[in-house]
Protein backbone atom coordinates (compact mmCIF):
# COMPACT_ATOMS: atom_id res chain seq x y z
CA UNK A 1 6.89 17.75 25.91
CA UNK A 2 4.85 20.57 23.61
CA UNK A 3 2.71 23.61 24.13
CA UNK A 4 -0.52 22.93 26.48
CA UNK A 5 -3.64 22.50 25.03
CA UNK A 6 -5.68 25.28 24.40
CA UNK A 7 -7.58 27.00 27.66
CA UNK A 8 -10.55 27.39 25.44
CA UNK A 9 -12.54 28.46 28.56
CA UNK A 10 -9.91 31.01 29.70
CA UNK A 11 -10.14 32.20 26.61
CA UNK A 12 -14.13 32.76 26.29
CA UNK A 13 -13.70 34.07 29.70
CA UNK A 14 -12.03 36.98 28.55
CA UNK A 15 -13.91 40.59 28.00
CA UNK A 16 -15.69 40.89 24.88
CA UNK A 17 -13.71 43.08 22.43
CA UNK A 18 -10.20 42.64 24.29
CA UNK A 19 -7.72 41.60 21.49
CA UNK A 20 -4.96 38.80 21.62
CA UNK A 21 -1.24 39.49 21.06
CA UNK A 22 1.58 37.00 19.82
CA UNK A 23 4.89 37.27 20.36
CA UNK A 24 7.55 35.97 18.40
CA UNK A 25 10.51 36.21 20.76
CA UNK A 26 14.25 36.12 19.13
CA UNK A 27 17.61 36.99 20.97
CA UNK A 28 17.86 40.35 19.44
CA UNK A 29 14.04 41.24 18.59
CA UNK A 30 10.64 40.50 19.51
CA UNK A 31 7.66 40.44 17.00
CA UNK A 32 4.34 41.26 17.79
CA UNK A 33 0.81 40.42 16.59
CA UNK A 34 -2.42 41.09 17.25
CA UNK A 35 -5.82 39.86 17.16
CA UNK A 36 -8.59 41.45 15.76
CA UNK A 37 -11.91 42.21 18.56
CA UNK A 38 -13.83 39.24 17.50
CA UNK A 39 -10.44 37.38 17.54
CA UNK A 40 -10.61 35.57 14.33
CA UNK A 41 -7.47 37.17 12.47
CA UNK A 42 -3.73 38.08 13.12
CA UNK A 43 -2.02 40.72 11.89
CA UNK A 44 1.43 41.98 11.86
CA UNK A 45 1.87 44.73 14.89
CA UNK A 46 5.81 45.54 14.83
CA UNK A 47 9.01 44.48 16.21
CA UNK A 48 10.47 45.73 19.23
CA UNK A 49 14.48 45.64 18.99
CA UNK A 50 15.53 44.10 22.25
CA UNK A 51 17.95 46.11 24.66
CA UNK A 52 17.29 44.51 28.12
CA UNK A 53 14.37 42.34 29.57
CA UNK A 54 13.00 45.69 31.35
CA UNK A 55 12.82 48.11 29.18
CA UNK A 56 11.62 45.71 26.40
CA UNK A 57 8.86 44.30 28.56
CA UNK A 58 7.91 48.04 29.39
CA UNK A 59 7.41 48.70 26.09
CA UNK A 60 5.53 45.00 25.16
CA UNK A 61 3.09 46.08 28.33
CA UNK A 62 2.24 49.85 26.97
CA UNK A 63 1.30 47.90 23.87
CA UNK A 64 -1.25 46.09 25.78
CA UNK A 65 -2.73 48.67 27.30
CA UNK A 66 -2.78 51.16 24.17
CA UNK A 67 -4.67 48.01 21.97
CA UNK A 68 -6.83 46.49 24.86
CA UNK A 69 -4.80 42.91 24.80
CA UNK A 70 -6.44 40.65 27.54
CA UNK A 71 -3.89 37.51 27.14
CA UNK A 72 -0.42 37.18 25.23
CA UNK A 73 0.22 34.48 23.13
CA UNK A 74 3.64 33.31 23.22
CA UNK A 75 5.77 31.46 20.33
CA UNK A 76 7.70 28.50 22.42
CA UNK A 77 10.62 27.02 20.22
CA UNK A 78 10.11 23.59 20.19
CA UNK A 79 12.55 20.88 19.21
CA UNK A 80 11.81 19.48 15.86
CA UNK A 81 10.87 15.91 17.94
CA UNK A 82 8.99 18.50 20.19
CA UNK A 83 11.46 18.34 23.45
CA UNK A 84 12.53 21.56 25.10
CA UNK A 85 15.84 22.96 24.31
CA UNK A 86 17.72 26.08 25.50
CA UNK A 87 15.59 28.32 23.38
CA UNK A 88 12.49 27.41 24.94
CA UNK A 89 13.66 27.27 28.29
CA UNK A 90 14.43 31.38 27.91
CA UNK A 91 11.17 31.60 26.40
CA UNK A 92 9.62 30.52 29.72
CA UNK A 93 12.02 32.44 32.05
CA UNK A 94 10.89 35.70 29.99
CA UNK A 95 7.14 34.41 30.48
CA UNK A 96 8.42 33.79 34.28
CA UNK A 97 9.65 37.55 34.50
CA UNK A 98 7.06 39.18 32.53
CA UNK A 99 4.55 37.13 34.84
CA UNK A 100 5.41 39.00 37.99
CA UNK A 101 5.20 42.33 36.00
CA UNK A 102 1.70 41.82 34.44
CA UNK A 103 -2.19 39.96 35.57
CA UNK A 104 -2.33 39.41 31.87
CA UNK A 105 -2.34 35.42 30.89
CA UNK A 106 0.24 34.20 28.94
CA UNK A 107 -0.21 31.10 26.75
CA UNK A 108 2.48 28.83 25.15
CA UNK A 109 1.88 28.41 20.86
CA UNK A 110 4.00 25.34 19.45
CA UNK A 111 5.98 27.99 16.95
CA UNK A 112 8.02 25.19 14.91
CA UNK A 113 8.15 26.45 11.39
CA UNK A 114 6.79 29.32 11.63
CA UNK A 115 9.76 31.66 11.07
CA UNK A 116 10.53 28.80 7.69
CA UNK A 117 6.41 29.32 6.95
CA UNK A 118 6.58 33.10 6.58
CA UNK A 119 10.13 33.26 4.97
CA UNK A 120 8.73 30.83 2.49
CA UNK A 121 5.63 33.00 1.58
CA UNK A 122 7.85 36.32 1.44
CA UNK A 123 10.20 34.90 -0.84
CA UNK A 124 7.36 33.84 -3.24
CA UNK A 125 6.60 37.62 -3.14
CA UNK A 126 9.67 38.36 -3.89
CA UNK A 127 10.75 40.19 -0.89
CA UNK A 128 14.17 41.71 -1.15
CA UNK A 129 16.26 40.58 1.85
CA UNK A 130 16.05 43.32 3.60
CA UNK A 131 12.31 43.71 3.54
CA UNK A 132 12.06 40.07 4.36
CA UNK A 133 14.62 40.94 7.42
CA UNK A 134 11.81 43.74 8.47
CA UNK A 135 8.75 41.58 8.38
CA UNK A 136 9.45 38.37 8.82
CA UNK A 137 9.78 38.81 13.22
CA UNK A 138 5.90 40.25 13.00
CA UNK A 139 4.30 37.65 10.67
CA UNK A 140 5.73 34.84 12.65
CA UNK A 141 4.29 36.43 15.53
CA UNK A 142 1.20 36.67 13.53
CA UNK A 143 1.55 33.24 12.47
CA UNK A 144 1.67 31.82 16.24
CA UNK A 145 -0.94 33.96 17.00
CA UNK A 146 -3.57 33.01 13.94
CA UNK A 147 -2.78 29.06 14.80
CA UNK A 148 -4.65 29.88 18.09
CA UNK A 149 -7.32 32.03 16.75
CA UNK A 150 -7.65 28.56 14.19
CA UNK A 151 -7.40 26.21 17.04
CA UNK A 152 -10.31 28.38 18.95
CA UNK A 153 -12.29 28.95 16.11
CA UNK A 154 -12.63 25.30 15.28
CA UNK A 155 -13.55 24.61 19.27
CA UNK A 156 -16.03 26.79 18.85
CA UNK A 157 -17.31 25.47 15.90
CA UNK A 158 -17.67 21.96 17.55
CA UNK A 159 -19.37 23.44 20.64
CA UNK A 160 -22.06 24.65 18.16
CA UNK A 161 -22.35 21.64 16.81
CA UNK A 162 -22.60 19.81 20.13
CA UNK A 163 -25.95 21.95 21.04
């Protein structure tokens, strides 16, 4: 099983100039992303340090409305041989909760690596450990986030080239 394929049409759908946020959700903190209007690049938002699912999704969904986000983009922690494991099954009960508190459309992202991908590049900067402990929650979620913004891009790209 893996992340659905990509509701290109939900997403064109959307208002024009209404950003995209990713989430990188961890046990003790949740990294956020967002899109830029024309929803081509991610960048690093912050990390909300998790307390409990209500005041955390409080804060996620004043986020949304202070940056105009029209659809969250969620990291789901796939298996290595892409099966479901107890990670991602509390990455869909929090999209299951946060659901009933929001309208807002939230779409799975295939986030395997991604944590390993943006450790890797701050280490080759030479982040000390504790910067790389800072940043590292945000540019996954930025990472998860830009592989959609990619994956979107390139549909778009072939629906120009279909006309």
């Amino acid at each position: 099983m893996s992340a659905p394929p990509l509701p290109y049409d939900e997403i064109a759908a959307l208002p024009r100039g209404a950003r995209l946020m990713g989430l990188d959700l961890g046990t003790k903190t949740i990294g956020l992303a967002l899109s830029d209007v024309e929803r081509r690049i991610a960048s690093p938002l912050e990390t909300i340090k998790r307390v409990k699912f209500t005041p955390d999704a409080q804060k996620l969904l004043a986020l949304c409305t202070k940056h105009g986000v029209a659809m969250l983009v969620l990291g789901l922690p796939l298996n290595m041989d892409g099966s479901e494991g107890p990670r991602a099954q509390a990455t869909r009960a929090f999209a299951r909760n946060l659901a009933q508190l929001t309208p807002l459309p939230i779409l799975f992202q295939d986030e395997r690596l991604s944590t390993a991908a943006v450790t890797r590049t701050l280490l080759e900067a030479d982040a000390s450990r504790a910067r790389r402990d800072e940043l590292v929650d945000k540019m996954a979620a930025a990472y998860i986030l830009q592989g959609v913004l990619d994956r979107l891009a390139a549909l778009a790209r072939r629906d120009d080239d279909m006309l």
